[in-house]
PDB file of N, CA and C in Angstrom:
ATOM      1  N   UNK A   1     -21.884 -56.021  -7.593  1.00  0.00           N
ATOM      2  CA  UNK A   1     -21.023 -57.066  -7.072  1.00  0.00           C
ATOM      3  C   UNK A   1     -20.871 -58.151  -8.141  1.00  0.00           C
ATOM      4  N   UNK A   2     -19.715 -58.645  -8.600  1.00  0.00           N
ATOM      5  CA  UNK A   2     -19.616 -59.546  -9.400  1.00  0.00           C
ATOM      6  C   UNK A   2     -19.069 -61.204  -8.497  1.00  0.00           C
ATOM      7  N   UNK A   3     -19.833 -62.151  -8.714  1.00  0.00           N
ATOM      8  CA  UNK A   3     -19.536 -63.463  -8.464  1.00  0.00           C
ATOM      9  C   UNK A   3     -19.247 -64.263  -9.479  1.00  0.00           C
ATOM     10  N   UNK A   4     -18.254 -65.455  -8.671  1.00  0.00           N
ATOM     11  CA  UNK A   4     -17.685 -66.619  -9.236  1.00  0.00           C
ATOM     12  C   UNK A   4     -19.685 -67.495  -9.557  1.00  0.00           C
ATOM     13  N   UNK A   5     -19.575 -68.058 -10.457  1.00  0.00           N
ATOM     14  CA  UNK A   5     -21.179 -68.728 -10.516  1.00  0.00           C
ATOM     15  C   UNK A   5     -21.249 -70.424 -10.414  1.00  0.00           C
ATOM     16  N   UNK A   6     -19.649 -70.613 -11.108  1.00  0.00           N
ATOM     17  CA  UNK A   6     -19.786 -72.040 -10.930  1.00  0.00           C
ATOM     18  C   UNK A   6     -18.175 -72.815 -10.157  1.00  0.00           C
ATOM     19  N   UNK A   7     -18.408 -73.480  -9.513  1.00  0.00           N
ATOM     20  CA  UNK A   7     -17.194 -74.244  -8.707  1.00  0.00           C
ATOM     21  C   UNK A   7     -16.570 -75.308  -9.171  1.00  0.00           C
ATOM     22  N   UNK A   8     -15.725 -75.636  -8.326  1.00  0.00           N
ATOM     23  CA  UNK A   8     -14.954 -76.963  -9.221  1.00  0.00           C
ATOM     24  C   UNK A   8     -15.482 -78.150  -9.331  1.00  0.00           C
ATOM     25  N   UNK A   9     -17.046 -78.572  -8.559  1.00  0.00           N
ATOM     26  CA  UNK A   9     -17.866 -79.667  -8.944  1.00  0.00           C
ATOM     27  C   UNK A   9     -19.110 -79.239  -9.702  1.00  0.00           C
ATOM     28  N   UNK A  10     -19.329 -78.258 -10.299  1.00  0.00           N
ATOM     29  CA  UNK A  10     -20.070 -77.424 -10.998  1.00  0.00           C
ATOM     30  C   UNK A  10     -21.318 -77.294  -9.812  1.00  0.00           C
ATOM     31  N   UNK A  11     -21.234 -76.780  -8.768  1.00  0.00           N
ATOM     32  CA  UNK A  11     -22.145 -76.233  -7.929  1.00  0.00           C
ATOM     33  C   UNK A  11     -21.876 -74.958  -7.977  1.00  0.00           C
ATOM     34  N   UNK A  12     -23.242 -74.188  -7.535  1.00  0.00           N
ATOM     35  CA  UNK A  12     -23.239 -72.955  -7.573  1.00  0.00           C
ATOM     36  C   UNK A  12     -22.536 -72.543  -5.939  1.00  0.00           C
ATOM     37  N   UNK A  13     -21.619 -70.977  -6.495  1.00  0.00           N
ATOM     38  CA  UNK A  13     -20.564 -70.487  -5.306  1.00  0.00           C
ATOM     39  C   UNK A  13     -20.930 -69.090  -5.360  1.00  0.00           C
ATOM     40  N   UNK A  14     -20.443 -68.373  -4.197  1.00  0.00           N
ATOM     41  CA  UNK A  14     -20.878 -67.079  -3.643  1.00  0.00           C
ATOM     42  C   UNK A  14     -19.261 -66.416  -3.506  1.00  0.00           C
ATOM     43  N   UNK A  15     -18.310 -67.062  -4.026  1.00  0.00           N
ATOM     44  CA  UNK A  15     -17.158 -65.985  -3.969  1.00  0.00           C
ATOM     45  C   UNK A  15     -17.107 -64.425  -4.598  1.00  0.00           C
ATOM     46  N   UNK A  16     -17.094 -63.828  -4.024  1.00  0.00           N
ATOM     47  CA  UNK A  16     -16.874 -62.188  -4.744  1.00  0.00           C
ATOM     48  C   UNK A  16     -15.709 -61.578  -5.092  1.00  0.00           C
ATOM     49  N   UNK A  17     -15.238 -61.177  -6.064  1.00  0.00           N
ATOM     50  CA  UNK A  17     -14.798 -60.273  -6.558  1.00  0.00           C
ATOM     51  C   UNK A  17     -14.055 -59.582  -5.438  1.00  0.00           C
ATOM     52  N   UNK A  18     -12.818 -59.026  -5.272  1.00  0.00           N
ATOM     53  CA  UNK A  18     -12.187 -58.036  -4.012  1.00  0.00           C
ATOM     54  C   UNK A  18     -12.633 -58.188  -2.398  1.00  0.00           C
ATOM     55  N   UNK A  19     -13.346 -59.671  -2.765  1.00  0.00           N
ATOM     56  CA  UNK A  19     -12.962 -59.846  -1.216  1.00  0.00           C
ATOM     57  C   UNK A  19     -11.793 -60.646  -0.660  1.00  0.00           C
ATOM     58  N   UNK A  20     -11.418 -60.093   0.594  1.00  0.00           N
ATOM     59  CA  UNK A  20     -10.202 -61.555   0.984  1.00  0.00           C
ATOM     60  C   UNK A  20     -10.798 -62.733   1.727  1.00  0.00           C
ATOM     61  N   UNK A  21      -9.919 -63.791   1.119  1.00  0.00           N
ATOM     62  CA  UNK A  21     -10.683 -65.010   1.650  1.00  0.00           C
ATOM     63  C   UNK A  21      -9.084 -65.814   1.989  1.00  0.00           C
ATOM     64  N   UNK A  22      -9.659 -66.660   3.377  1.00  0.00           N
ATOM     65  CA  UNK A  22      -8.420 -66.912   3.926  1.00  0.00           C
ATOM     66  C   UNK A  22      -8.539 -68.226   3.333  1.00  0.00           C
ATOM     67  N   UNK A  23      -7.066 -68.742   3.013  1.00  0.00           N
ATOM     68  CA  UNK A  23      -6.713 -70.453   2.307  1.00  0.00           C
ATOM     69  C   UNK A  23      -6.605 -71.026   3.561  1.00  0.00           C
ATOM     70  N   UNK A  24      -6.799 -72.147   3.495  1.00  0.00           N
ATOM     71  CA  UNK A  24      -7.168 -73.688   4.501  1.00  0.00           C
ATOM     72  C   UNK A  24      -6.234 -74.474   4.094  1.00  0.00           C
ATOM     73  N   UNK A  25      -5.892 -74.359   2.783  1.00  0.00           N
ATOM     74  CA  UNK A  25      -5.362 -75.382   2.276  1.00  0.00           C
ATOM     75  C   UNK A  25      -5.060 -74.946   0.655  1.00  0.00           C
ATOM     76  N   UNK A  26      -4.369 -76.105   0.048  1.00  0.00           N
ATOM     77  CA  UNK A  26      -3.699 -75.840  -1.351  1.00  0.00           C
ATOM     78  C   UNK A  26      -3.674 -77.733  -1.484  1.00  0.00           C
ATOM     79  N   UNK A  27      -4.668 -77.575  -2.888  1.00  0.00           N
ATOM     80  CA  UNK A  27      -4.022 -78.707  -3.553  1.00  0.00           C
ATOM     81  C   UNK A  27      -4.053 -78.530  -5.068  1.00  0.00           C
ATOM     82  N   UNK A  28      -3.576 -79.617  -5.616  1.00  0.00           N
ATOM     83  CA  UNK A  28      -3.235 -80.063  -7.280  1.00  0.00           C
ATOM     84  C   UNK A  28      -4.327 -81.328  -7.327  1.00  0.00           C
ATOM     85  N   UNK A  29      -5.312 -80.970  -8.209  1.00  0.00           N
ATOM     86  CA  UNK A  29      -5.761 -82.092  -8.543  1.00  0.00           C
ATOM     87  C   UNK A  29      -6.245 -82.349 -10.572  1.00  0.00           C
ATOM     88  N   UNK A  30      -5.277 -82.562 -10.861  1.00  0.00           N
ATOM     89  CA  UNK A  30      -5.318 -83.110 -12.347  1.00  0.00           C
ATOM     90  C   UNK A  30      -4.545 -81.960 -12.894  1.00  0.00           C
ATOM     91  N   UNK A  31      -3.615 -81.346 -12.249  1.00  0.00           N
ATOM     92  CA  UNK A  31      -3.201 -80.431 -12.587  1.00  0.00           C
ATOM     93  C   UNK A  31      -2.905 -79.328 -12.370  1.00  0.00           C
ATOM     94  N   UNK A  32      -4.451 -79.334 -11.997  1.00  0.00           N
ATOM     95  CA  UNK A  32      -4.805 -77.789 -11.662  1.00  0.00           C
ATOM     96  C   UNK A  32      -4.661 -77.050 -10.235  1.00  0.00           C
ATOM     97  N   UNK A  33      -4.612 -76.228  -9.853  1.00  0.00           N
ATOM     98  CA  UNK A  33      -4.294 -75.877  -8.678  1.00  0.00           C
ATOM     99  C   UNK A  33      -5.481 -75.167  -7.823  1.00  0.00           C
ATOM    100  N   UNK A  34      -5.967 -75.785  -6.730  1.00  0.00           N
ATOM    101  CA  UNK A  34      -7.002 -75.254  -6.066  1.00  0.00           C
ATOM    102  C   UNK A  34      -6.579 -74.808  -4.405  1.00  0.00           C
ATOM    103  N   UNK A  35      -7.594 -73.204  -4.127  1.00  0.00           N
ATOM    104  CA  UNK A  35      -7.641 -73.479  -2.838  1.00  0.00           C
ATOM    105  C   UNK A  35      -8.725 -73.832  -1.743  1.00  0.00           C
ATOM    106  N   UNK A  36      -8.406 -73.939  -0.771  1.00  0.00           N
ATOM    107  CA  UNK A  36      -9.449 -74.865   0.371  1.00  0.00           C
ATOM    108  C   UNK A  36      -9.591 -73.558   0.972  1.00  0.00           C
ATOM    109  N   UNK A  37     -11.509 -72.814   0.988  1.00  0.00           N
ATOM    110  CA  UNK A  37     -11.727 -71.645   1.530  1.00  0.00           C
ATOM    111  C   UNK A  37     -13.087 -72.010   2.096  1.00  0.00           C
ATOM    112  N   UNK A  38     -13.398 -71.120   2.702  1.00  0.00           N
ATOM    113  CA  UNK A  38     -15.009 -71.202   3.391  1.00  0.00           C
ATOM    114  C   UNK A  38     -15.314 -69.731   2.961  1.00  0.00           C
ATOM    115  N   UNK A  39     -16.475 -69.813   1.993  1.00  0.00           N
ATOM    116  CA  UNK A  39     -16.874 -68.758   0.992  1.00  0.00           C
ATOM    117  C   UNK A  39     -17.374 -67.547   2.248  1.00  0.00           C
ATOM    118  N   UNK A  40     -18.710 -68.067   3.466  1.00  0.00           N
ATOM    119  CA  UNK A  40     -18.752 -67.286   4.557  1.00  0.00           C
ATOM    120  C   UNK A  40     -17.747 -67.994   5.678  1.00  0.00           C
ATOM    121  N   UNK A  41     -17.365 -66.920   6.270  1.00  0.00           N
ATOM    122  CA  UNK A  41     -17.051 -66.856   8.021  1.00  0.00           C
ATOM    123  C   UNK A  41     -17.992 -68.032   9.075  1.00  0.00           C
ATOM    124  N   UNK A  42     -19.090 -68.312   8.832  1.00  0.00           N
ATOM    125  CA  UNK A  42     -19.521 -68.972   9.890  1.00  0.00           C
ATOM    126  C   UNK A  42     -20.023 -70.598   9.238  1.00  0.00           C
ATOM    127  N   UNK A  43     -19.119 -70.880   7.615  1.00  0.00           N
ATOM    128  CA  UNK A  43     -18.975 -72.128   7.177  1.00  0.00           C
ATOM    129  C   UNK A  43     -18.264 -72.962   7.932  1.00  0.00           C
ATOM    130  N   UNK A  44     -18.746 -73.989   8.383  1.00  0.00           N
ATOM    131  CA  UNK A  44     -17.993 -75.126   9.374  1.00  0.00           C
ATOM    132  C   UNK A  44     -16.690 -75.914   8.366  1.00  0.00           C
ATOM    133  N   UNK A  45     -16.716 -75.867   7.526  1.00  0.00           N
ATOM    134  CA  UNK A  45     -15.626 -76.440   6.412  1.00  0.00           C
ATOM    135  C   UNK A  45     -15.576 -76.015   5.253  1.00  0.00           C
ATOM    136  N   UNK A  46     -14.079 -76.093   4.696  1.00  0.00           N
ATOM    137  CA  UNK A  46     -13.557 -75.033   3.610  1.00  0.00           C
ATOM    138  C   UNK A  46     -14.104 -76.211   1.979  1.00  0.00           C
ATOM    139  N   UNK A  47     -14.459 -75.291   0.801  1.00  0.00           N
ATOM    140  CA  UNK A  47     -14.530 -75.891  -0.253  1.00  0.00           C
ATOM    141  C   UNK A  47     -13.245 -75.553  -1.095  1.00  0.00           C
ATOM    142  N   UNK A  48     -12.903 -76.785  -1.913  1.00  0.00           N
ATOM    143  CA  UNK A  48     -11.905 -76.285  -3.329  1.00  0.00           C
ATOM    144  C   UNK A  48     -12.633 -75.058  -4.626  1.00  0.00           C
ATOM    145  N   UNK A  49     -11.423 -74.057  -4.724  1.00  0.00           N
ATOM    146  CA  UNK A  49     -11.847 -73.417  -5.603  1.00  0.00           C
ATOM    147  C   UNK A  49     -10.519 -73.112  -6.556  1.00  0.00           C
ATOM    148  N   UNK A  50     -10.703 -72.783  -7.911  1.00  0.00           N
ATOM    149  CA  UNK A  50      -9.671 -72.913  -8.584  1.00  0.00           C
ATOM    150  C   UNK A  50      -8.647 -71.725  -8.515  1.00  0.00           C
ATOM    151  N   UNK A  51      -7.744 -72.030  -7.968  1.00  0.00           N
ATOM    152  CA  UNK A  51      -6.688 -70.300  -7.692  1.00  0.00           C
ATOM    153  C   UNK A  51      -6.531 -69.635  -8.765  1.00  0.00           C
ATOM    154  N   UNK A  52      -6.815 -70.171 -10.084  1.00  0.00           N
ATOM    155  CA  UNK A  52      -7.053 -68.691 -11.190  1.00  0.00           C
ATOM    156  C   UNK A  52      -8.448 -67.179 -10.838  1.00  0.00           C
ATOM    157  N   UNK A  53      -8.755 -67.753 -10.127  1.00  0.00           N
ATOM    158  CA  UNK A  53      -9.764 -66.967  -9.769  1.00  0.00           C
ATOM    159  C   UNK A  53      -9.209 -65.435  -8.794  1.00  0.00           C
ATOM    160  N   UNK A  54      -8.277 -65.871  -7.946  1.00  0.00           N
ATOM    161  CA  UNK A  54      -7.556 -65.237  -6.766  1.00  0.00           C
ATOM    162  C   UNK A  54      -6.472 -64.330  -7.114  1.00  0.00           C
ATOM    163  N   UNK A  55      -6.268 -63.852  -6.581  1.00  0.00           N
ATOM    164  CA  UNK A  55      -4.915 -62.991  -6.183  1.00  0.00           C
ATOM    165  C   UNK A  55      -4.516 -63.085  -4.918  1.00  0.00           C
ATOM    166  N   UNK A  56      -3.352 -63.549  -5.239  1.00  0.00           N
ATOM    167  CA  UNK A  56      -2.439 -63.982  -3.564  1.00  0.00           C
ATOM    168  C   UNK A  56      -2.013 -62.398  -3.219  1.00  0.00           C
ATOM    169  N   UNK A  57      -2.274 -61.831  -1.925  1.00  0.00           N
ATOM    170  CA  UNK A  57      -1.965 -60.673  -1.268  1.00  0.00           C
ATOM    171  C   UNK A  57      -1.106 -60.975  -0.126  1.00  0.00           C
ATOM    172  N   UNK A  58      -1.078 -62.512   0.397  1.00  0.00           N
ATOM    173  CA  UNK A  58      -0.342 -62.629   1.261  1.00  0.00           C
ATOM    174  C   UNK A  58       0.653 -63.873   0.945  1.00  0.00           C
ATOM    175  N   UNK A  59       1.840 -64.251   0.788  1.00  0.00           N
ATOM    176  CA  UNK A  59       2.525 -65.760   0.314  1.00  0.00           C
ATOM    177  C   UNK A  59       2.760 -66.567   1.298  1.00  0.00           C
ATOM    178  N   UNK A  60       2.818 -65.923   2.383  1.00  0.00           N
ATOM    179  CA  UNK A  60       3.334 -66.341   3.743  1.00  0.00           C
ATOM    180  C   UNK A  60       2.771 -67.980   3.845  1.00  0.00           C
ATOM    181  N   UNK A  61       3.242 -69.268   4.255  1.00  0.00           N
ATOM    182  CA  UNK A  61       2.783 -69.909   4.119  1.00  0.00           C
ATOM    183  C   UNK A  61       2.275 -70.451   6.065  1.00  0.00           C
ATOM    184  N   UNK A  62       1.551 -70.616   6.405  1.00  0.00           N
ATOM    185  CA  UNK A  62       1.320 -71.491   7.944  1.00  0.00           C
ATOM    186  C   UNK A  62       2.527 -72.124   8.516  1.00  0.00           C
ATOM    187  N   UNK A  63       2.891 -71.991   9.363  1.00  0.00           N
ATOM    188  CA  UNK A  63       3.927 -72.842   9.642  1.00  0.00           C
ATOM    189  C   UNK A  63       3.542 -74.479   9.979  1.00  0.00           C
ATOM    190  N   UNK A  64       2.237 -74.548  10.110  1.00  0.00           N
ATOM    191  CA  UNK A  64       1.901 -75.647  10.715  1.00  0.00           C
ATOM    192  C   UNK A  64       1.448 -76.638   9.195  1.00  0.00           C
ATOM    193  N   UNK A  65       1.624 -75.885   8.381  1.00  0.00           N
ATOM    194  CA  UNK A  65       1.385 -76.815   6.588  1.00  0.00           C
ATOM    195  C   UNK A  65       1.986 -77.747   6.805  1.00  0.00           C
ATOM    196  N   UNK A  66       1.821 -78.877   5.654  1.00  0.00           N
ATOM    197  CA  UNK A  66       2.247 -79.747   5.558  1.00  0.00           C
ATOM    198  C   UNK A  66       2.059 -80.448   4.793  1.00  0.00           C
ATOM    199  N   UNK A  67       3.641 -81.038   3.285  1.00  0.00           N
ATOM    200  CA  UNK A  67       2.802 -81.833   1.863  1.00  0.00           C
ATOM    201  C   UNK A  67       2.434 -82.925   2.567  1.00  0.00           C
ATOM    202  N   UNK A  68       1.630 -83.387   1.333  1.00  0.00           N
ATOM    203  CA  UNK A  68       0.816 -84.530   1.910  1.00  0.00           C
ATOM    204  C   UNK A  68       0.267 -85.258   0.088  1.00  0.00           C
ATOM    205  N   UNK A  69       0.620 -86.071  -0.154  1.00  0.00           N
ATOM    206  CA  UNK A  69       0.439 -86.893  -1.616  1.00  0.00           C
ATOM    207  C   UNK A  69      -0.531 -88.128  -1.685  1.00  0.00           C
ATOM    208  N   UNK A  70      -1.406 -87.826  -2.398  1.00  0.00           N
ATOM    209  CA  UNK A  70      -2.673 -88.445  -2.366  1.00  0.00           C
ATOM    210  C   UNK A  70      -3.529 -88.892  -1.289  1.00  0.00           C
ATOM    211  N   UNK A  71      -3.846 -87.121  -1.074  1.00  0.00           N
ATOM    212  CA  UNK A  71      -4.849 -87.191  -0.205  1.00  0.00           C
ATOM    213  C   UNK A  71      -6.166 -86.705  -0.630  1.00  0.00           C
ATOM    214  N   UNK A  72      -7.014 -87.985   0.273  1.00  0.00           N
ATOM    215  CA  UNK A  72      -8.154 -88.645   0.051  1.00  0.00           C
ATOM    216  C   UNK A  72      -9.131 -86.981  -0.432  1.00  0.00           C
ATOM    217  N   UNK A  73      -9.662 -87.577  -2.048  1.00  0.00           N
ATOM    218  CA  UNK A  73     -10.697 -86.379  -2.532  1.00  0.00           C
ATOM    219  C   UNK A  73     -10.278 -84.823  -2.027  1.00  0.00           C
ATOM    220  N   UNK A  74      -9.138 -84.913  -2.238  1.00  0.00           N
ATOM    221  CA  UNK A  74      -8.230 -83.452  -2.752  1.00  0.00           C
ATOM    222  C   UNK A  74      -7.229 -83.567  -4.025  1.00  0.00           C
ATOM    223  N   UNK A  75      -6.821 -84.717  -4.039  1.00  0.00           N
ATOM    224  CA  UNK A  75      -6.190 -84.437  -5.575  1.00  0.00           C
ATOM    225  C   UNK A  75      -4.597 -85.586  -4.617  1.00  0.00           C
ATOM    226  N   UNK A  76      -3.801 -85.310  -5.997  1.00  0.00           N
ATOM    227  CA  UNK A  76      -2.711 -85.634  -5.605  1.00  0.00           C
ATOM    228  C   UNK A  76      -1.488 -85.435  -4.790  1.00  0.00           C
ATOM    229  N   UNK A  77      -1.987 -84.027  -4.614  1.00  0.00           N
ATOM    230  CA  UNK A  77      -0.520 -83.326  -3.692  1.00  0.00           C
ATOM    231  C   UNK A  77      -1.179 -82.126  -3.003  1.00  0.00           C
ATOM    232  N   UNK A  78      -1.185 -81.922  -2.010  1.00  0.00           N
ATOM    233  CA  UNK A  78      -1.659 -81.272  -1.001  1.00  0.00           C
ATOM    234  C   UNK A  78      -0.715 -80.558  -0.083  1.00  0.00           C
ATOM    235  N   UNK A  79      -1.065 -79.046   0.643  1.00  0.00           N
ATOM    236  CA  UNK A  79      -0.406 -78.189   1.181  1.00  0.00           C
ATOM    237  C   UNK A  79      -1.643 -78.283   2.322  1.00  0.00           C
ATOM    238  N   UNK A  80      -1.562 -78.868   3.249  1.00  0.00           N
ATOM    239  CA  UNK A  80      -2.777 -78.692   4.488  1.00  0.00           C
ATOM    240  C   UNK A  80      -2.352 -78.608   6.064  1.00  0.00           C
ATOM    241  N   UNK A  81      -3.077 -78.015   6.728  1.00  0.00           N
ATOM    242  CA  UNK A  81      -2.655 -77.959   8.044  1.00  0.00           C
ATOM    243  C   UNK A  81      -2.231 -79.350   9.147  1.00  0.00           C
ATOM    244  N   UNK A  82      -1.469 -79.560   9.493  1.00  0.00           N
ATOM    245  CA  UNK A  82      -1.154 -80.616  10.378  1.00  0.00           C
ATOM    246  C   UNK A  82      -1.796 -81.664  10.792  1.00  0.00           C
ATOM    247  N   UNK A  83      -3.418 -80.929  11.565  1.00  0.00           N
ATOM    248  CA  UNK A  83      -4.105 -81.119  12.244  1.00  0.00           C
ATOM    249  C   UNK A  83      -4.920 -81.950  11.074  1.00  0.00           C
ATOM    250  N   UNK A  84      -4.934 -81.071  10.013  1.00  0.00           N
ATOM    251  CA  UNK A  84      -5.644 -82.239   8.593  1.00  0.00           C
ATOM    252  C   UNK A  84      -5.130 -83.015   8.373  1.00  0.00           C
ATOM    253  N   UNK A  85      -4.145 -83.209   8.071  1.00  0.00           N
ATOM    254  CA  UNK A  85      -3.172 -83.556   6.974  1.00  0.00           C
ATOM    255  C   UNK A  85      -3.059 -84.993   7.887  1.00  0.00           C
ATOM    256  N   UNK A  86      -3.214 -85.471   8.946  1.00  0.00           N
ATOM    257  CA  UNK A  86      -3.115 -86.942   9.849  1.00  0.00           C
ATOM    258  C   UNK A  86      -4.361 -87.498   9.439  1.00  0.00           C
ATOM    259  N   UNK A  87      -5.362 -86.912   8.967  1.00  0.00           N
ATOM    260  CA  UNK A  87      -6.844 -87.920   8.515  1.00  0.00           C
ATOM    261  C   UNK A  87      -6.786 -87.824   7.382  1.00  0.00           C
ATOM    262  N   UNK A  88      -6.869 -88.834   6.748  1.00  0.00           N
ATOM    263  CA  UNK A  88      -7.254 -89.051   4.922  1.00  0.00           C
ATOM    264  C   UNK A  88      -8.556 -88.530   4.878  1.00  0.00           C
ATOM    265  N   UNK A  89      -9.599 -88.998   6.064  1.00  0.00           N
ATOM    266  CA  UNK A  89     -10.819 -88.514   5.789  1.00  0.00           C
ATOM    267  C   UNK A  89     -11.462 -87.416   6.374  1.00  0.00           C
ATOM    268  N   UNK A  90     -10.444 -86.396   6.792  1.00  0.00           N
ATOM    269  CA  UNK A  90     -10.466 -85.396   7.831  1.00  0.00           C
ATOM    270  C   UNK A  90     -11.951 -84.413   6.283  1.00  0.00           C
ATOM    271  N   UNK A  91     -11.314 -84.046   5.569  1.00  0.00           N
ATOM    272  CA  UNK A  91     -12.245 -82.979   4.769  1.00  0.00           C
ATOM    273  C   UNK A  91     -13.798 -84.218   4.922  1.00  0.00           C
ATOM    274  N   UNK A  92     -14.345 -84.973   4.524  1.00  0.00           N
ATOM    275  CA  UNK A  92     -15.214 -85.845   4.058  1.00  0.00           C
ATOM    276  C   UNK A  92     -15.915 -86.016   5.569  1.00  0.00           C
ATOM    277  N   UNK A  93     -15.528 -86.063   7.124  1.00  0.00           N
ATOM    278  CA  UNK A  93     -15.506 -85.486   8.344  1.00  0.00           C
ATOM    279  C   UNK A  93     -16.217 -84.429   8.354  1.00  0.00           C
ATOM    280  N   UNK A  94     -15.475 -83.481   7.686  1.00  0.00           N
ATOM    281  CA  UNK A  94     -15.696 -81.918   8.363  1.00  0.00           C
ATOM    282  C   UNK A  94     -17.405 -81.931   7.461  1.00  0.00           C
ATOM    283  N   UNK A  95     -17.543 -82.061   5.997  1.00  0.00           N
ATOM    284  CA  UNK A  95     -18.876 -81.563   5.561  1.00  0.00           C
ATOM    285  C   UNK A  95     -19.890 -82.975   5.796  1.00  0.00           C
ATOM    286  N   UNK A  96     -19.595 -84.206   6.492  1.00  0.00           N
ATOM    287  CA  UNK A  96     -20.807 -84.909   6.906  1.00  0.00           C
ATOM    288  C   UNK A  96     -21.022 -84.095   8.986  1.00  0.00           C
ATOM    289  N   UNK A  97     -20.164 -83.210   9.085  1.00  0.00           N
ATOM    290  CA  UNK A  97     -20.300 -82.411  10.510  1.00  0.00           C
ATOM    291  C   UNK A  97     -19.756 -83.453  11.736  1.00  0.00           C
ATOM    292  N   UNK A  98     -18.956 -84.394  11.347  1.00  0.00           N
ATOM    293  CA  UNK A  98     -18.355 -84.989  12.493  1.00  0.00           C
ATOM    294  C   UNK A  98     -18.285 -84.226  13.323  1.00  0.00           C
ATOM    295  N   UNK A  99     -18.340 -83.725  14.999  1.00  0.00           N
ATOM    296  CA  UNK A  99     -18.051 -82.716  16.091  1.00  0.00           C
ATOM    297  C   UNK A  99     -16.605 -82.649  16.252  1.00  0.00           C
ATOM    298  N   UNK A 100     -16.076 -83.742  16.065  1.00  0.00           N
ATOM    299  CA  UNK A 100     -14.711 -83.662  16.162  1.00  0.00           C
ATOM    300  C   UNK A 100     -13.827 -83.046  15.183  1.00  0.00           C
ATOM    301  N   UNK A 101     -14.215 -83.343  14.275  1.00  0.00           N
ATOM    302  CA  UNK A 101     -13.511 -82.773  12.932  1.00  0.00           C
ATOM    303  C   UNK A 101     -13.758 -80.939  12.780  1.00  0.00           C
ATOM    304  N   UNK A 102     -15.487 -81.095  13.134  1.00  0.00           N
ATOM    305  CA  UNK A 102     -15.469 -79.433  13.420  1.00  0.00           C
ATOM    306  C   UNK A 102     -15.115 -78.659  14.411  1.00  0.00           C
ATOM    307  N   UNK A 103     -14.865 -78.703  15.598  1.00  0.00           N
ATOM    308  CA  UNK A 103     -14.410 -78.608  16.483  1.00  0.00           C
ATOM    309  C   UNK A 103     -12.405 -78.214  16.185  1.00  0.00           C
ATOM    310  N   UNK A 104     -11.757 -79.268  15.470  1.00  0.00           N
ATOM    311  CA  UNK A 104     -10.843 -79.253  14.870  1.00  0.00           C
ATOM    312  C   UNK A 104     -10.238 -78.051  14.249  1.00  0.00           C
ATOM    313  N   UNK A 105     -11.611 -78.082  13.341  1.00  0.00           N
ATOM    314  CA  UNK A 105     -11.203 -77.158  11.921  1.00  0.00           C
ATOM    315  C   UNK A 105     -11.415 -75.811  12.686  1.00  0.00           C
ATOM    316  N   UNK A 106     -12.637 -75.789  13.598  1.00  0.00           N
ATOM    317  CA  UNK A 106     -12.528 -74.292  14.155  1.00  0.00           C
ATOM    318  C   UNK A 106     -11.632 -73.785  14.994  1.00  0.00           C
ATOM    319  N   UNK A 107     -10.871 -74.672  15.750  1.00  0.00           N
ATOM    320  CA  UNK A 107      -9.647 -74.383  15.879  1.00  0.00           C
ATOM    321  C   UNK A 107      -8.442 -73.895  14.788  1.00  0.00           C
ATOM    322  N   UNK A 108      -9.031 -74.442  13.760  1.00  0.00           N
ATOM    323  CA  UNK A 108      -8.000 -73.920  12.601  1.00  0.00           C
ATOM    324  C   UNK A 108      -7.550 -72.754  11.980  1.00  0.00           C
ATOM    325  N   UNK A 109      -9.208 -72.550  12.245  1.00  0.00           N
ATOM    326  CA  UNK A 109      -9.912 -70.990  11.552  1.00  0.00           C
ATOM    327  C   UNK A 109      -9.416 -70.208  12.622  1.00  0.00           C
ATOM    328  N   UNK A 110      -9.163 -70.574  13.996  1.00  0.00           N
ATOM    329  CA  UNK A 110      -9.090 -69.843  15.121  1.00  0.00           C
ATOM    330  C   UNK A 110      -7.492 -69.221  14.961  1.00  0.00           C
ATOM    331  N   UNK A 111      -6.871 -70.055  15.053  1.00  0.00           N
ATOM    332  CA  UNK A 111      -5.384 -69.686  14.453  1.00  0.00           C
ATOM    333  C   UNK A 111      -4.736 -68.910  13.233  1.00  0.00           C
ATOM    334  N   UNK A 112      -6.121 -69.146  12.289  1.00  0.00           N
ATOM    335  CA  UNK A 112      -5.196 -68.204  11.518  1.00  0.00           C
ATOM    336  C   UNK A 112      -6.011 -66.821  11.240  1.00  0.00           C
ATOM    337  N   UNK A 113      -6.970 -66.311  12.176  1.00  0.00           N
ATOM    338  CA  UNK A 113      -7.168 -65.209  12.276  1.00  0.00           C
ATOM    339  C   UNK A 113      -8.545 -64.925  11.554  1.00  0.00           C
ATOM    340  N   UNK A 114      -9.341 -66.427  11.539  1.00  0.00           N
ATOM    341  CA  UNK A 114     -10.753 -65.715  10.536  1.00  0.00           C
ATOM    342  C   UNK A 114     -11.836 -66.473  11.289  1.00  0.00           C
TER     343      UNK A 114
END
């Protein structure tokens, strides 16, 4: 099995090689283009990872997306779900485990099939 080893805050990540991993989200931050994933299934909130890493198998975008420009510790321009995309501090929420925010997001995960 080959893994990703380091992430976009230089923490260590568990992405693999030929697995599919569902996007949460899409942003640009300094440029670069990242997506918003939850490495396991039973992660309460998605991390940024850099989309050179990926292969898009599906383009289809959510209908419920939505840009969103300088939002809070995602970067400058953002592709996020609705339900995010109304809190600046919705991500910063989800990994201090607000109930609400998780509760939210698992609704999120619920919708799009993971």
């Amino acid at each position: 099995m080959h893994q990703v080893r380091q992430g976009v805050h230089g923490d260590n990540v568990t992405i693999e090689v030929g697995r599919l991993y569902c996007v949460y989200g899409m942003s640009l931050s300094s440029g670069i283009p990242l997506y918003l994933l939850c490495e396991n299934e039973r992660d309460w909130y998605p991390v940024p990872h850099y989309a050179v890493f990926f292969e898009v198998v599906d383009n289809t975008l959510p209908s419920d997306w939505v840009y969103v420009e300088d939002s809070y510790n995602l970067g400058r321009y953002a592709l996020l779900p609705k339900a995010w995309a109304s809190d600046p501090c919705f991500l910063e929420k989800l990994v201090d485990g607000d109930l609400m925010a998780v509760a939210a997001f698992s609704d999120i995960k619920e919708n799009y099939g993971r």
